[in-house]
Protein backbone atom coordinates (compact mmCIF):
# COMPACT_ATOMS: atom_id res chain seq x y z
CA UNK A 1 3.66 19.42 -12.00
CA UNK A 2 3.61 15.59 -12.19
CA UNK A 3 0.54 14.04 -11.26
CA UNK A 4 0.53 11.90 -7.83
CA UNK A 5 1.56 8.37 -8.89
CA UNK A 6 2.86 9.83 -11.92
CA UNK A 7 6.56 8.66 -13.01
CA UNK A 8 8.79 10.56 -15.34
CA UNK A 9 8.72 7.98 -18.34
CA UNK A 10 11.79 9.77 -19.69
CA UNK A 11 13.98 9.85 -16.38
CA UNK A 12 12.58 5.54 -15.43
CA UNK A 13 14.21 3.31 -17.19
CA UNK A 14 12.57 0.40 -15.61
CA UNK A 15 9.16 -0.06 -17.41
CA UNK A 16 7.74 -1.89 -14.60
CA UNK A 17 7.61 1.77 -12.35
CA UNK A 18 6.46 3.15 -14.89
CA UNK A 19 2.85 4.89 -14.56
CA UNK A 20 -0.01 3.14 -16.85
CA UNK A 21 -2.35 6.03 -18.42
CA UNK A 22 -5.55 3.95 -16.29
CA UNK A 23 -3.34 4.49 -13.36
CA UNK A 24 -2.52 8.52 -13.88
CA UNK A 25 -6.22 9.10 -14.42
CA UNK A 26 -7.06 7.45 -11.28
CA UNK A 27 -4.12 9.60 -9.46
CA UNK A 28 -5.99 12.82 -11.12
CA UNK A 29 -9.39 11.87 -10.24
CA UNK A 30 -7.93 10.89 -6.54
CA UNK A 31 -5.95 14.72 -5.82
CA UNK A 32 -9.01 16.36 -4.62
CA UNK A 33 -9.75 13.41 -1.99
CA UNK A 34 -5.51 13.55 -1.47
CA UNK A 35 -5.56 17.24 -0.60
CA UNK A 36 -8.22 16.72 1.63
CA UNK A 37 -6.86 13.79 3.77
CA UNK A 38 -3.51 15.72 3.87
CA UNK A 39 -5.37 19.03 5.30
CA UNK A 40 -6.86 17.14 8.04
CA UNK A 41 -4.90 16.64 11.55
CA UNK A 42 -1.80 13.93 11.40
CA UNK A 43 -3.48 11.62 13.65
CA UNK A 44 -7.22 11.48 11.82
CA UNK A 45 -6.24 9.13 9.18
CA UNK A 46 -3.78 6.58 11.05
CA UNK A 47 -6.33 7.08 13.67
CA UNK A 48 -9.60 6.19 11.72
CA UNK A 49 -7.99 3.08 10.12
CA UNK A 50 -6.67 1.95 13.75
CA UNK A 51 -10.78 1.81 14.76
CA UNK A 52 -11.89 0.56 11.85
CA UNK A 53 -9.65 -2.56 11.84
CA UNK A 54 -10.24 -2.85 15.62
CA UNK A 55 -14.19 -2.56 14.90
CA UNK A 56 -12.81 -5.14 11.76
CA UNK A 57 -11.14 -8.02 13.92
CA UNK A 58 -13.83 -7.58 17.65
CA UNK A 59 -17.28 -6.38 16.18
CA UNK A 60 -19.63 -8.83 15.32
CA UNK A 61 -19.29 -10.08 11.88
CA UNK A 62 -22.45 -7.12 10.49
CA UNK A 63 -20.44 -4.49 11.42
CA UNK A 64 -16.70 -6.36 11.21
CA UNK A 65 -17.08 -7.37 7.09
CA UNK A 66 -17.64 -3.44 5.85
CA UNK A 67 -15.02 -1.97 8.31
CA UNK A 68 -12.25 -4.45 6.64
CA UNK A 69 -13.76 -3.67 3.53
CA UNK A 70 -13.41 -0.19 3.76
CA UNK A 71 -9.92 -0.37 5.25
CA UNK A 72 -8.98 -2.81 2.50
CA UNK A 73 -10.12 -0.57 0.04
CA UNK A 74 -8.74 2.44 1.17
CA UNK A 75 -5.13 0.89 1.45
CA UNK A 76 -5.52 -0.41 -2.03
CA UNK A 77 -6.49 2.78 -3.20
CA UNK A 78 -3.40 4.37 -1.45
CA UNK A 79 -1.09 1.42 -3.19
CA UNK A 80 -2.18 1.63 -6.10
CA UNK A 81 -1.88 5.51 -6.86
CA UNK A 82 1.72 5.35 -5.26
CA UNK A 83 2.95 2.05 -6.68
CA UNK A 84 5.15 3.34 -9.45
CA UNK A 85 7.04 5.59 -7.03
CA UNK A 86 7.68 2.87 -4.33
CA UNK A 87 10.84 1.00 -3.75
CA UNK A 88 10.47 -3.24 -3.69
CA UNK A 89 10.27 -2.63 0.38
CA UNK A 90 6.84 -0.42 0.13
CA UNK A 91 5.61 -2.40 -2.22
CA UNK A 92 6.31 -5.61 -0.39
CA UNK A 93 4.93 -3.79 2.56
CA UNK A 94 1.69 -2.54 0.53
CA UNK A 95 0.98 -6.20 -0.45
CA UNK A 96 1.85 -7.55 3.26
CA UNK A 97 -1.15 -5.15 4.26
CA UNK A 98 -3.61 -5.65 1.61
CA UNK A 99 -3.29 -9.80 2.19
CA UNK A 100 -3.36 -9.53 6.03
CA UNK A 101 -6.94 -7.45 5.46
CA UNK A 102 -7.70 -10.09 2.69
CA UNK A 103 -6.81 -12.77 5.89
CA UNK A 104 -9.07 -11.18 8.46
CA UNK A 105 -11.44 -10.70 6.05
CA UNK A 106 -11.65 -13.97 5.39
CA UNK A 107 -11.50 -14.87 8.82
CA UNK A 108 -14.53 -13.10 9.87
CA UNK A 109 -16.60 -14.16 7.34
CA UNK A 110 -15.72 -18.16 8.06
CA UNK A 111 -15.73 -17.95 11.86
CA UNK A 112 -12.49 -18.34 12.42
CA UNK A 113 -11.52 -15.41 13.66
């Protein structure tokens, strides 16, 4: 078995999917933390990111700069580890997420938002 992220270098012909050795140890060292997210209810994870970038964009700026943080991390994490199997719509989709955390990030921390 392939690990997650992992593509078949033999069966890509497109070097640009295919998975970097930093990235396929990151994928290894992630399945435990994988297997665990995908054991818990549907709804946790979808769930927990929905407060976190409400708490993100309405808390006061203490508690608003690590809940982006953490969601920003956590969807890079995700994008990264699944980038080489992704058509150009979830990865245009992956980057569309990661810069509108960047954005509120930002946001919060100047005032704007």
């Amino acid at each position: 078995m392939r690990p997650v992220g992992a593509a078949n270098p033999k069966r890509s012909g497109n070097p640009a999917t295919r998975a970097s050795a930093t990235r396929v140890q990151v994928a290894e060292r992630s399945r435990g933390l994988l297997v665990r997210l995908s054991q818990l209810p549907p709804l946790v994870v979808p769930v927990a990111t929905l407060v976190l970038m409400l708490v993100g964009l309405l808390a006061p700026v203490y508690a608003a700069v690590p809940a982006l943080l953490l969601v920003g991390a956590f969807v890079t994490w995700l994008a990264y580890i699944s980038w080489p199997v992704l058509d150009s719509t979830g990865r245009l989709l992956r980057v569309v997420m990661i810069a509108a955390i960047t954005v509120a990030l930002i946001g919060r921390i100047s005032g704007w938002l």
